[in-house]
N, C-alpha and C. Protein backbone atom coordinates (compact mmCIF):
# COMPACT_ATOMS: atom_id res chain seq x y z
N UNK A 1 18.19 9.00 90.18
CA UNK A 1 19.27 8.87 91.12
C UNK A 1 18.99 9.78 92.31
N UNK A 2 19.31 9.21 93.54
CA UNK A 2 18.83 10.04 94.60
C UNK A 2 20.11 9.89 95.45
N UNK A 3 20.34 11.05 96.12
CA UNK A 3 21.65 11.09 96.84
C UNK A 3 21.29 10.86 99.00
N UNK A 4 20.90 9.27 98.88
CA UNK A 4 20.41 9.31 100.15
C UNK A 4 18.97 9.78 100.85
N UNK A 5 19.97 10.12 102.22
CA UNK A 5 18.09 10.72 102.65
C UNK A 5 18.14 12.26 102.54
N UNK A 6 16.88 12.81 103.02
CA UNK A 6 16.31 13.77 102.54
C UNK A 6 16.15 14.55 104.01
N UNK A 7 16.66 15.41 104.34
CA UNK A 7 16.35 16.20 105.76
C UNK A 7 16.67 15.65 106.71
N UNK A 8 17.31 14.19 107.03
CA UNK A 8 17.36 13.32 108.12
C UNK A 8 16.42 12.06 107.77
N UNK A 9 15.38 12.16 106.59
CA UNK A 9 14.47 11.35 106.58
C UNK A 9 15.34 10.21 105.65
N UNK A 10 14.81 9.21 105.29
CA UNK A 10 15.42 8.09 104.75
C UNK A 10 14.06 7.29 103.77
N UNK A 11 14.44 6.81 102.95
CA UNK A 11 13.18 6.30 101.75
C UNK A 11 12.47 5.05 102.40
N UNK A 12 12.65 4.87 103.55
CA UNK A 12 11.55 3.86 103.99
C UNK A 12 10.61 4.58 104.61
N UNK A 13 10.63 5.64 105.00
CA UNK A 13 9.82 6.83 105.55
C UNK A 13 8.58 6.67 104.97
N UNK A 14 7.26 6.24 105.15
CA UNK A 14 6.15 5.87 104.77
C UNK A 14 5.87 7.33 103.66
N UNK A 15 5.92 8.48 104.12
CA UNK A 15 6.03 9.66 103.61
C UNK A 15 6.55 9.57 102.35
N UNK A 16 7.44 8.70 101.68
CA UNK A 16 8.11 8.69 100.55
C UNK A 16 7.27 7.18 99.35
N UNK A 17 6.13 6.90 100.20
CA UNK A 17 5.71 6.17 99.38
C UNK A 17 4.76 6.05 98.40
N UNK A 18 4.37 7.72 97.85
CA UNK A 18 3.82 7.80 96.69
C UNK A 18 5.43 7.85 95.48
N UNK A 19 6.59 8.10 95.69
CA UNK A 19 7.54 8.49 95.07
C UNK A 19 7.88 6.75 94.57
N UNK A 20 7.93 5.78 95.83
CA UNK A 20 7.82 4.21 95.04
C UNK A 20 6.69 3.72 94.48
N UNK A 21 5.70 4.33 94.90
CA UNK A 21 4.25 3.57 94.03
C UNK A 21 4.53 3.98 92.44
N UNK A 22 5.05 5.07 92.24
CA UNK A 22 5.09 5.66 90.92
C UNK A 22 6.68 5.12 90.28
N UNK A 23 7.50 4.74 90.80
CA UNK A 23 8.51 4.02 90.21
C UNK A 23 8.05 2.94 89.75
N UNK A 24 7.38 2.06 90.86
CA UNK A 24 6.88 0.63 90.21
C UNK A 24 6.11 0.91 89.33
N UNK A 25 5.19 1.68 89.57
CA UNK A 25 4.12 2.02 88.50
C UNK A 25 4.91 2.13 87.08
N UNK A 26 5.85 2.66 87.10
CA UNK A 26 7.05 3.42 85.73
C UNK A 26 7.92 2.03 85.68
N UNK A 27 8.00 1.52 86.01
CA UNK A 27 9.23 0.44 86.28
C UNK A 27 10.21 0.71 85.69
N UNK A 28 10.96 1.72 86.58
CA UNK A 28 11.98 2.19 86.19
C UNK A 28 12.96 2.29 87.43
N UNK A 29 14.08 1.70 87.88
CA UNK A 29 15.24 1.20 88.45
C UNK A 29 15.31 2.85 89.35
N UNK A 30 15.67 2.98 90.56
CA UNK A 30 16.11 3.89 91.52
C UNK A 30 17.71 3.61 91.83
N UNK A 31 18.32 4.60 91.58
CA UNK A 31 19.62 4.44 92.11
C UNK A 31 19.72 5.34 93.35
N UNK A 32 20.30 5.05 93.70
CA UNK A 32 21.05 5.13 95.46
C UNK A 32 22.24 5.46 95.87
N UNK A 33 22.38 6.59 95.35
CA UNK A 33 24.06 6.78 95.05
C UNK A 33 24.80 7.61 96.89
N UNK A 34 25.83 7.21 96.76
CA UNK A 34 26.00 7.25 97.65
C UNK A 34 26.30 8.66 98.40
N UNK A 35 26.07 8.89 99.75
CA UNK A 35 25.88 10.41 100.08
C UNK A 35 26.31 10.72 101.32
N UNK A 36 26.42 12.11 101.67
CA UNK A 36 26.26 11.99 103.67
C UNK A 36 25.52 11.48 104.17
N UNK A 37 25.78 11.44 105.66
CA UNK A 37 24.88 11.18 106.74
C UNK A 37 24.35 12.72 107.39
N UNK A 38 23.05 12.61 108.10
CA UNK A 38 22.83 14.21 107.98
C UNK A 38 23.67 14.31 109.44
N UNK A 39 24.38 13.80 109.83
CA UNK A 39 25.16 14.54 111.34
C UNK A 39 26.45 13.31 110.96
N UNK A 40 27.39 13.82 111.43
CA UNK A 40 28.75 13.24 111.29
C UNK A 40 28.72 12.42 112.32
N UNK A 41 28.86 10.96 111.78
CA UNK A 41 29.07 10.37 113.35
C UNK A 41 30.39 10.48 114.04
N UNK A 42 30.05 10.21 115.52
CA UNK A 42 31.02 10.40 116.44
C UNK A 42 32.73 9.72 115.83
N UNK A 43 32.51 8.51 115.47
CA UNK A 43 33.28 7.67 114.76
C UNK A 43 33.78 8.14 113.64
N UNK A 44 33.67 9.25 113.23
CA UNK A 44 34.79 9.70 112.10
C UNK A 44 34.57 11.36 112.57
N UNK A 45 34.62 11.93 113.64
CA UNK A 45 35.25 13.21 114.00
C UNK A 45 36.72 12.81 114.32
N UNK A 46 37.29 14.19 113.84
CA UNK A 46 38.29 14.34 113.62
C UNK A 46 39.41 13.23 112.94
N UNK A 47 38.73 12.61 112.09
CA UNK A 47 39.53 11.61 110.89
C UNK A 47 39.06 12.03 109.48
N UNK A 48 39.37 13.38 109.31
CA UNK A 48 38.85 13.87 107.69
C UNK A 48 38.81 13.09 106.57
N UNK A 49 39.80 11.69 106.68
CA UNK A 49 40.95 10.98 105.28
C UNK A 49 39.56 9.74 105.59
N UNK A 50 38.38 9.43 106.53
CA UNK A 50 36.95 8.71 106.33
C UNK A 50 36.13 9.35 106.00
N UNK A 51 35.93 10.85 105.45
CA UNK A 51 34.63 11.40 105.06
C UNK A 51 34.73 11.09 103.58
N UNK A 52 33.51 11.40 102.85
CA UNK A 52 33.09 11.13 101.67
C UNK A 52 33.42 9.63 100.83
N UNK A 53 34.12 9.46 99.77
CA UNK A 53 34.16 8.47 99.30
C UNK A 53 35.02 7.18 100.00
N UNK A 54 36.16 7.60 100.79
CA UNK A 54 37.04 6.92 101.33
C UNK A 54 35.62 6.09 102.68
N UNK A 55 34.63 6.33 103.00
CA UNK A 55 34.13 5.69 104.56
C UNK A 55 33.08 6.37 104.54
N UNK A 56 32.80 7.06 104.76
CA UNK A 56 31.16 7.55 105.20
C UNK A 56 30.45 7.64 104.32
N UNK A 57 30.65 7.64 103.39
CA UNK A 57 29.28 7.35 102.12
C UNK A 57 29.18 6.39 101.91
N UNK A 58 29.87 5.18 101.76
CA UNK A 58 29.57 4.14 102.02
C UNK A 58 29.15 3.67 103.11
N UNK A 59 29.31 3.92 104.62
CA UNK A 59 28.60 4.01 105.64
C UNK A 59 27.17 4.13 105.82
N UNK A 60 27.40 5.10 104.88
CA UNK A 60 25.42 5.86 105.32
C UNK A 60 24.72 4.98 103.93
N UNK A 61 25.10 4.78 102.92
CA UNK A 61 24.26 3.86 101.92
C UNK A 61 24.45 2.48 102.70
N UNK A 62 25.27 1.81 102.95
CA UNK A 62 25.00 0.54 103.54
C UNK A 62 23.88 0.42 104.83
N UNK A 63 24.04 1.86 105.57
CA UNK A 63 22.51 1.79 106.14
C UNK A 63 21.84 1.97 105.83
N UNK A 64 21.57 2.36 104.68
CA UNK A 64 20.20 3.07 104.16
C UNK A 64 19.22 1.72 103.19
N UNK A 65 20.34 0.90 102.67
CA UNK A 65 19.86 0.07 101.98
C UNK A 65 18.66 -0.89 103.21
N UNK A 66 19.76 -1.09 103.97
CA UNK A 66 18.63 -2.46 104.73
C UNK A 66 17.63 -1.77 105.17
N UNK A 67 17.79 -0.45 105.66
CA UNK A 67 16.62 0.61 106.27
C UNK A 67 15.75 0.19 104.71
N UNK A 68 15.67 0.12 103.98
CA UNK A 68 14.69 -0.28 102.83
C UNK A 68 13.92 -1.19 102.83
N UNK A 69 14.64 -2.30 103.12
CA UNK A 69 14.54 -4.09 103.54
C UNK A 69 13.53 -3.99 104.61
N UNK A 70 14.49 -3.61 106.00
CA UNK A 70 13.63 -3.56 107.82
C UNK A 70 12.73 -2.60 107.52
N UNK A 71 12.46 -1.61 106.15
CA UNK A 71 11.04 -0.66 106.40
C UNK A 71 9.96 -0.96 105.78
N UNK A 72 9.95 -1.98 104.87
CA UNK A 72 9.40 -2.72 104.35
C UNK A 72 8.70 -2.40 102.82
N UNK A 73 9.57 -1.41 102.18
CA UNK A 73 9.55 -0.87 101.07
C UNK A 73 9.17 -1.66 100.31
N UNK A 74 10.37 -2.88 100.05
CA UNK A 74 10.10 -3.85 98.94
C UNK A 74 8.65 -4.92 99.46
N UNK A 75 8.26 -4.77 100.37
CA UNK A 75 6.88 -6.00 100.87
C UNK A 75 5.75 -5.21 99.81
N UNK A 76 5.90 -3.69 100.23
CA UNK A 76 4.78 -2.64 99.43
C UNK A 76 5.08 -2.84 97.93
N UNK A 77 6.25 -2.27 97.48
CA UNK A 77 5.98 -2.34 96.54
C UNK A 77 7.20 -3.35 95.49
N UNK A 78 6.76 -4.60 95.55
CA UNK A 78 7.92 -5.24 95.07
C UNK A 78 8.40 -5.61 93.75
N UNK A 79 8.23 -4.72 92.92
CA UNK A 79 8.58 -4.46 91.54
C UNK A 79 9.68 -3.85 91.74
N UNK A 80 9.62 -2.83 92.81
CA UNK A 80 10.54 -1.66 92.78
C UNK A 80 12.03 -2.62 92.49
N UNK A 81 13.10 -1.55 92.06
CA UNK A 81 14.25 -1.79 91.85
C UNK A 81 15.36 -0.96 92.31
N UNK A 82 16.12 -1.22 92.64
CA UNK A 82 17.00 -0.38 93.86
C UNK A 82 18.74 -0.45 93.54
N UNK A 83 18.83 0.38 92.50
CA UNK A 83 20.87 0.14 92.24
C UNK A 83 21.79 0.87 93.24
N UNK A 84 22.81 -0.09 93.62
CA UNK A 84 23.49 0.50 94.57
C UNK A 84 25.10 0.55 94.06
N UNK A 85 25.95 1.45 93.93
CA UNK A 85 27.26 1.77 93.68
C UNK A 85 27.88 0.61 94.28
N UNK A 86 29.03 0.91 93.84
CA UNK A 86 30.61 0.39 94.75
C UNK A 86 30.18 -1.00 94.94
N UNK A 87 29.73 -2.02 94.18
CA UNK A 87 29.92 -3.29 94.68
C UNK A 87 28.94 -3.33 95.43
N UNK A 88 27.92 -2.77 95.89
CA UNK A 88 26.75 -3.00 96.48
C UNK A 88 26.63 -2.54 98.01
N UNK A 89 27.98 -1.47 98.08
CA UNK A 89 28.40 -0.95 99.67
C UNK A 89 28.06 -1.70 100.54
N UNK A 90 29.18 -2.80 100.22
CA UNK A 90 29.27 -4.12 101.51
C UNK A 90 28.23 -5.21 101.57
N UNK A 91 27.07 -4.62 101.46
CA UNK A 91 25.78 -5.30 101.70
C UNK A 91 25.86 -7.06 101.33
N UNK A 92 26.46 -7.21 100.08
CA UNK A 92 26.81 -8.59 99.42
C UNK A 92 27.51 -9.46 101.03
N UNK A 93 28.04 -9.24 101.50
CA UNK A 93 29.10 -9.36 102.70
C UNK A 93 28.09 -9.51 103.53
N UNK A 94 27.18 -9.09 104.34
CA UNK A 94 26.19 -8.89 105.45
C UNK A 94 25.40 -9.55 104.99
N UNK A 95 24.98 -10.77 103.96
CA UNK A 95 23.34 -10.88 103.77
C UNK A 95 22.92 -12.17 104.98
N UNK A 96 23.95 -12.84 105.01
CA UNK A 96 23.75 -14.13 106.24
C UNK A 96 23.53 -13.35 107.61
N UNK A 97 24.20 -12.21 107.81
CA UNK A 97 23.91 -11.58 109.23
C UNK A 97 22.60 -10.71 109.07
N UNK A 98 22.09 -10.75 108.21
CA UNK A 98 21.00 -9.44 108.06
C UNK A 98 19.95 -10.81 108.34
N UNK A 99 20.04 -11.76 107.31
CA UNK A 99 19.18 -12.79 107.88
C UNK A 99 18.72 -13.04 109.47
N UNK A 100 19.85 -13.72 109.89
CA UNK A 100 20.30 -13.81 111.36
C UNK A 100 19.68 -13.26 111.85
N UNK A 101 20.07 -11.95 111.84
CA UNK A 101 19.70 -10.94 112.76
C UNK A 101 18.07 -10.41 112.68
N UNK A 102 17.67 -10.91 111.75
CA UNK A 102 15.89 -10.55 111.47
C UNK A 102 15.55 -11.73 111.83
N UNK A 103 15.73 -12.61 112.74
CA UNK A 103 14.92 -13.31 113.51
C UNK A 103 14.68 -13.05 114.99
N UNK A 104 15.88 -12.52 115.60
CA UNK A 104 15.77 -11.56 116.44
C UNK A 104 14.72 -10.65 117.07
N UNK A 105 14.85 -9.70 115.93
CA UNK A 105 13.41 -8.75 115.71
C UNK A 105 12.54 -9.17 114.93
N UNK A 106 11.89 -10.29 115.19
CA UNK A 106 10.82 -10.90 114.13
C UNK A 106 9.42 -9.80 114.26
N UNK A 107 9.19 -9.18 114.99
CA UNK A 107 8.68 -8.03 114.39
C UNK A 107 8.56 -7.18 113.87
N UNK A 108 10.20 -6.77 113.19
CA UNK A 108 10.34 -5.71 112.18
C UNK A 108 10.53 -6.73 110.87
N UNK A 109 11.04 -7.99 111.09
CA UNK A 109 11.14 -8.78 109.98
C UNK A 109 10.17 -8.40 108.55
N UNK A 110 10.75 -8.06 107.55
CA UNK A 110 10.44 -8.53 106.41
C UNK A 110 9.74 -9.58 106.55
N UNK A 111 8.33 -9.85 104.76
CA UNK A 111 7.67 -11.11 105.16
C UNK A 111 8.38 -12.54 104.65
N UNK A 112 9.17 -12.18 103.59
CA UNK A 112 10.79 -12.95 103.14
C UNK A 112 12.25 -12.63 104.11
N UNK A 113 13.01 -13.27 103.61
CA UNK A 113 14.36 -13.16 104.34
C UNK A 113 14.89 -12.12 103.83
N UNK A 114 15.47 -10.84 104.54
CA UNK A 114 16.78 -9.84 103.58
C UNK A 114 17.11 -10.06 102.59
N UNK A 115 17.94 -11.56 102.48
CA UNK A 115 18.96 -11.96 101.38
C UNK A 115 17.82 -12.03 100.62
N UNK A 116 16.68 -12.45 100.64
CA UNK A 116 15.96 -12.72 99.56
C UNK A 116 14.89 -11.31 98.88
N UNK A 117 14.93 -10.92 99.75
CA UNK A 117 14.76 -9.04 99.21
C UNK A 117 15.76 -8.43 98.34
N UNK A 118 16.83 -8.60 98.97
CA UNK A 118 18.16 -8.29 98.47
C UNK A 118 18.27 -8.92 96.96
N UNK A 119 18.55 -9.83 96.68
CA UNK A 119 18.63 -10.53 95.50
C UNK A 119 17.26 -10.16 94.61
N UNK A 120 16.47 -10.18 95.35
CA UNK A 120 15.03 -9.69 94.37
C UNK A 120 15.25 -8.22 93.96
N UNK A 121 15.29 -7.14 94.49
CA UNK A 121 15.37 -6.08 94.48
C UNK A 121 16.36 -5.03 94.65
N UNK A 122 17.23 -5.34 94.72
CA UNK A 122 18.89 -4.48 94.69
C UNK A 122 19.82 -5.29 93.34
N UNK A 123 20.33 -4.26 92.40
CA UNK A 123 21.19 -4.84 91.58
C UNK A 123 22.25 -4.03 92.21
N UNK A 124 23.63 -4.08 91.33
CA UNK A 124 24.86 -3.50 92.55
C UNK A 124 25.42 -3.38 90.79
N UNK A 125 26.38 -2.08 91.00
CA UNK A 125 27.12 -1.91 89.73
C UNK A 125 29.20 -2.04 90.66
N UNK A 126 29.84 -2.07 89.85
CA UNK A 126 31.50 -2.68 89.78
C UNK A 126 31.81 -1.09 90.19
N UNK A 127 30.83 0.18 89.93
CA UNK A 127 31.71 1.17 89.97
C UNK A 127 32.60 1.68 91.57
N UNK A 128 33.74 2.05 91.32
CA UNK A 128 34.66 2.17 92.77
C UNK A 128 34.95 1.33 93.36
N UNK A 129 35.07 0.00 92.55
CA UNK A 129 35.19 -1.50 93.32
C UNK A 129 35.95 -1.84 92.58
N UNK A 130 37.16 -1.73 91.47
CA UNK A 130 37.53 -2.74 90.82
C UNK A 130 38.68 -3.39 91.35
N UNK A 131 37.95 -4.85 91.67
CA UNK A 131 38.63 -5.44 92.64
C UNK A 131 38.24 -6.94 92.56
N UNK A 132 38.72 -8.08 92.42
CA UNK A 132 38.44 -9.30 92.23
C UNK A 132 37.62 -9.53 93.48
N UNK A 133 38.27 -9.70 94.58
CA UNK A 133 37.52 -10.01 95.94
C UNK A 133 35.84 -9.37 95.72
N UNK A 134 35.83 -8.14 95.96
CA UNK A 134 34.58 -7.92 95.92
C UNK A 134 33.32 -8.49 94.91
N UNK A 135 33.94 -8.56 93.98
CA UNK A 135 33.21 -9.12 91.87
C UNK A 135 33.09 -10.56 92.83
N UNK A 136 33.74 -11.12 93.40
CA UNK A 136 33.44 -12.72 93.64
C UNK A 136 32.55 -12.90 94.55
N UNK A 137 32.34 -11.47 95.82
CA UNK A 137 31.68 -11.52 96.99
C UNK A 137 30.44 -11.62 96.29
N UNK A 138 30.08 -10.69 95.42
CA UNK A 138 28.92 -10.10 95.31
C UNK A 138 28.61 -10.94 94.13
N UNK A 139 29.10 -11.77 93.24
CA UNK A 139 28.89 -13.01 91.99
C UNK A 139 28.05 -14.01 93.23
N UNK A 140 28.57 -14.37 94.13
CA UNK A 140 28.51 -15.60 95.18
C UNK A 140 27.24 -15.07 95.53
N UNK A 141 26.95 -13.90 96.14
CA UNK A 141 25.88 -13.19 97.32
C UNK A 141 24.73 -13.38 96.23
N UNK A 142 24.62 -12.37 95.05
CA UNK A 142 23.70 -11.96 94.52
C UNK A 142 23.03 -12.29 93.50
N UNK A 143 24.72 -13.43 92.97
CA UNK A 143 23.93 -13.95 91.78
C UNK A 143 24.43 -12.98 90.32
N UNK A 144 25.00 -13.59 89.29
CA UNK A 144 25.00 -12.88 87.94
C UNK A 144 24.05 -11.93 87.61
N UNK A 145 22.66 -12.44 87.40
CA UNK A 145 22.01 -11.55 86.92
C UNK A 145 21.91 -9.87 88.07
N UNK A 146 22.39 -9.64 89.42
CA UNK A 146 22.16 -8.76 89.62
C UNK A 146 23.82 -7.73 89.79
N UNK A 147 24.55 -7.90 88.80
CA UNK A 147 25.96 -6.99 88.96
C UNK A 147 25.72 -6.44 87.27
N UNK A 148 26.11 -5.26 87.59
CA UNK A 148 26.76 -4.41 86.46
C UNK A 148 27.89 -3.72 86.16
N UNK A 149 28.71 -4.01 85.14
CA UNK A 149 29.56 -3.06 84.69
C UNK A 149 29.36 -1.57 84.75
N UNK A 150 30.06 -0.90 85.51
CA UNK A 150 29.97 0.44 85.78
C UNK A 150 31.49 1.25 86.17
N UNK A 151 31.57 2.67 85.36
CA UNK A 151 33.13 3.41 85.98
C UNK A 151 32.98 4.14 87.03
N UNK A 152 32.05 5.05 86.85
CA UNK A 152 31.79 6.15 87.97
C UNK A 152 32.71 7.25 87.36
N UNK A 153 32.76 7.49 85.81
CA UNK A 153 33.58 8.05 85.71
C UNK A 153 33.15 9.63 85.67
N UNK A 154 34.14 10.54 85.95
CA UNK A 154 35.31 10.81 86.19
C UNK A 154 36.55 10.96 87.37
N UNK A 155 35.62 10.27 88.44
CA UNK A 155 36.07 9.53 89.90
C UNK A 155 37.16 8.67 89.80
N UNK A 156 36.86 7.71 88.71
CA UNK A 156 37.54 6.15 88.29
C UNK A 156 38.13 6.63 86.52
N UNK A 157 39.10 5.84 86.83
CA UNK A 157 40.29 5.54 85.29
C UNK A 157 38.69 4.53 84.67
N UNK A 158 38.51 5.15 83.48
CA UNK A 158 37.54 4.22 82.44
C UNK A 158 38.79 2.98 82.04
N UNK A 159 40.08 3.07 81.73
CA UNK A 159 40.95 2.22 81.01
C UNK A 159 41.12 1.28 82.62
N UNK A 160 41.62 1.83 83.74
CA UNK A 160 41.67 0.47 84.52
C UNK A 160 40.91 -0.06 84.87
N UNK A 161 39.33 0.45 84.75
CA UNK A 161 37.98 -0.67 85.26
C UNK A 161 37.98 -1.52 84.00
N UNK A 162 38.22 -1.19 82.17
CA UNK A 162 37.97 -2.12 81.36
C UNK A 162 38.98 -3.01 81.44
N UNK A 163 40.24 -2.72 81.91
CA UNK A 163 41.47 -3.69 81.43
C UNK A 163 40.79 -4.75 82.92
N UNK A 164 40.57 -4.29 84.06
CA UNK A 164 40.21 -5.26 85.30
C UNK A 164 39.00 -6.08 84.96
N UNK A 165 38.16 -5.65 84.18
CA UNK A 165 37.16 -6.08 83.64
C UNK A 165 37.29 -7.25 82.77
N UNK A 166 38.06 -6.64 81.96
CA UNK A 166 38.63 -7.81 80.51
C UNK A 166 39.39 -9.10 80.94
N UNK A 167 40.27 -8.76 82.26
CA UNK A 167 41.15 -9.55 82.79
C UNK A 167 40.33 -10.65 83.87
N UNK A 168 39.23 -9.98 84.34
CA UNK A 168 38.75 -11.08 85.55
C UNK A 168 37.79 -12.79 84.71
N UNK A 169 38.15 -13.35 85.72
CA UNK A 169 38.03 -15.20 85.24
C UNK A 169 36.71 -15.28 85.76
N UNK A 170 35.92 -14.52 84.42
CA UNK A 170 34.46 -15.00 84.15
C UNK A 170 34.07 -16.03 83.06
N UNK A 171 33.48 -16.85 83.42
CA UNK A 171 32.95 -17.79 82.02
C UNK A 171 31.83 -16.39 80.98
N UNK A 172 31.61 -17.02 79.85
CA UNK A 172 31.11 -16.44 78.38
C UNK A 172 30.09 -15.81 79.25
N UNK A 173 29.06 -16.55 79.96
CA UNK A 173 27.20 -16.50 80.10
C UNK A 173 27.55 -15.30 81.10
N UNK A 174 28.30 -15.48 82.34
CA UNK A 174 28.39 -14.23 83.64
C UNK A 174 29.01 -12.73 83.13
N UNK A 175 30.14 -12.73 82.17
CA UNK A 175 30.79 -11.45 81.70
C UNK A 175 29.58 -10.96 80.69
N UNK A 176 28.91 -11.66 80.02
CA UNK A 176 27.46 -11.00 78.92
C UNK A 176 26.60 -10.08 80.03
N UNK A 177 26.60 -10.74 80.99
CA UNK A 177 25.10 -10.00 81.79
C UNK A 177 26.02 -9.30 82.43
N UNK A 178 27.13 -9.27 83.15
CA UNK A 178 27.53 -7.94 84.10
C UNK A 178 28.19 -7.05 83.17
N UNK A 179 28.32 -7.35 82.26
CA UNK A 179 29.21 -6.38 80.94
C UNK A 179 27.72 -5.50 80.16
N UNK A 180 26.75 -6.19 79.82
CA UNK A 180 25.54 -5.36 79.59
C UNK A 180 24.74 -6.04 79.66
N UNK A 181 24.19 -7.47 79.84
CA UNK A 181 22.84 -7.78 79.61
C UNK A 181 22.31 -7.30 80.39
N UNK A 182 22.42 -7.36 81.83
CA UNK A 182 21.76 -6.89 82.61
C UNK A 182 21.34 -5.37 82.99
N UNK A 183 22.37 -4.49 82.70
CA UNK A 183 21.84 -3.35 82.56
C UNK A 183 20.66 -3.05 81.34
N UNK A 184 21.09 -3.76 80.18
CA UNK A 184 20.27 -3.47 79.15
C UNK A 184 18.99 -4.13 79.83
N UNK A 185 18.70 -5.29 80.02
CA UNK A 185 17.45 -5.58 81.00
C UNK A 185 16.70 -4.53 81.88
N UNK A 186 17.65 -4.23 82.80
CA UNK A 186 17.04 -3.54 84.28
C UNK A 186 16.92 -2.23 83.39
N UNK A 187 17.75 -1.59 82.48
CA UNK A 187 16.73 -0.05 81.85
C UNK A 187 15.89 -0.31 80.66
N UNK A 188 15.58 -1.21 80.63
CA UNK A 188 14.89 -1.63 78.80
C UNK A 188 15.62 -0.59 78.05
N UNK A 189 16.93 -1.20 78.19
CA UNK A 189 17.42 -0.60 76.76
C UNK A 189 17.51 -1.53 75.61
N UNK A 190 17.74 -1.23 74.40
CA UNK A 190 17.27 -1.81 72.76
C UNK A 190 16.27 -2.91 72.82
N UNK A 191 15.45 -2.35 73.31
CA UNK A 191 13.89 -3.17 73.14
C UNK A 191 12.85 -2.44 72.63
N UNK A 192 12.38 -3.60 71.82
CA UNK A 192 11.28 -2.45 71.04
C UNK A 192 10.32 -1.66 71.86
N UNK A 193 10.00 -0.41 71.54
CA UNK A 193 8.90 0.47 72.18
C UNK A 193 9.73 0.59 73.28
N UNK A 194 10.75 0.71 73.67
CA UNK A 194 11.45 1.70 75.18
C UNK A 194 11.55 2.66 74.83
């Protein structure tokens, strides 16, 4: 788990790419949890009730993710695996404009589309999201196999993410994989020799 960037630097930073050669190498999932920005933007001075969990950490991970995408992390090394909190901090929401918008700059373009980086290489966990809207954004965006059941606890009530959990109108096959298959997948958990 890594809390963002590092000095101002950010993990597409070519500099940080013996740290992904050796994840893929390990194939073992990077989380991305969410963090400051190293300077406060102008846009939330003097609004204290947007710093940390309420707006700017989600701010600065939703940039940081595509900064992954536009740096071309996943082209290098595309095993890598990339978990992102809160419903996937928006990103599920942006993947048609991230598209879009990388034709634009077809020179920073990825050699695939975002969305299709995205779906390859970002799973997204429920934690700080429990919320139907979002579970449907990100079911629609990303696809079953990449959501997980998650509390964030002691941030989040463990009893109202399971009762929201228990209660949302998933068929049998989608509640198995965001309830655990998929985590058990993405960490090889109860598989032989993990």
């Amino acid at each position: 788990m890594l809390f963002g960037q590092t000095g101002g630097r950010y993990l597409d930073d070519r500099s940080f790419d013996p740290f992904w050669e050796r994840a893929q190498d390990l194939g073992v999932p990077v989380y991305l949890h969410a963090a400051d920005a190293a300077d406060l933007p102008a846009s939330q001075a003097g609004r204290p009730e947007l710093s940390g969990p309420t707006w700017s950490w989600t701010a600065e991970t939703a940039t940081h993710a595509p900064r992954l995408v536009f740096g071309g992390v996943f082209d290098r090394f595309p095993r890598v695996r990339v978990i992102l909190g809160h419903m996937g901090e928006t990103l599920p929401f942006f993947l048609w404009r991230l598209d879009q918008r990388a034709l634009a700059f077809a020179e920073h373009a990825p050699e695939v589309t975002p969305s299709e980086l995205v779906r390859r290489s970002i799973r997204v966990t429920t934690a700080g999201a429990f919320s139907d809207e979002p579970r449907r954004c990100a079911l629609d965006a990303l696809g079953e196999d990449n959501v997980m059941y998650s509390v964030d606890y002691p941030f989040e009530s463990m009893t109202e993410a399971a009762a929201w959990l228990d209660a949302a109108k998933l068929d049998a096959q989608a509640r198995a994989k965001i309830e655990h298959e998929n985590a058990q997948t993405l960490l090889k958990l109860n598989q032989p020799g993990a």
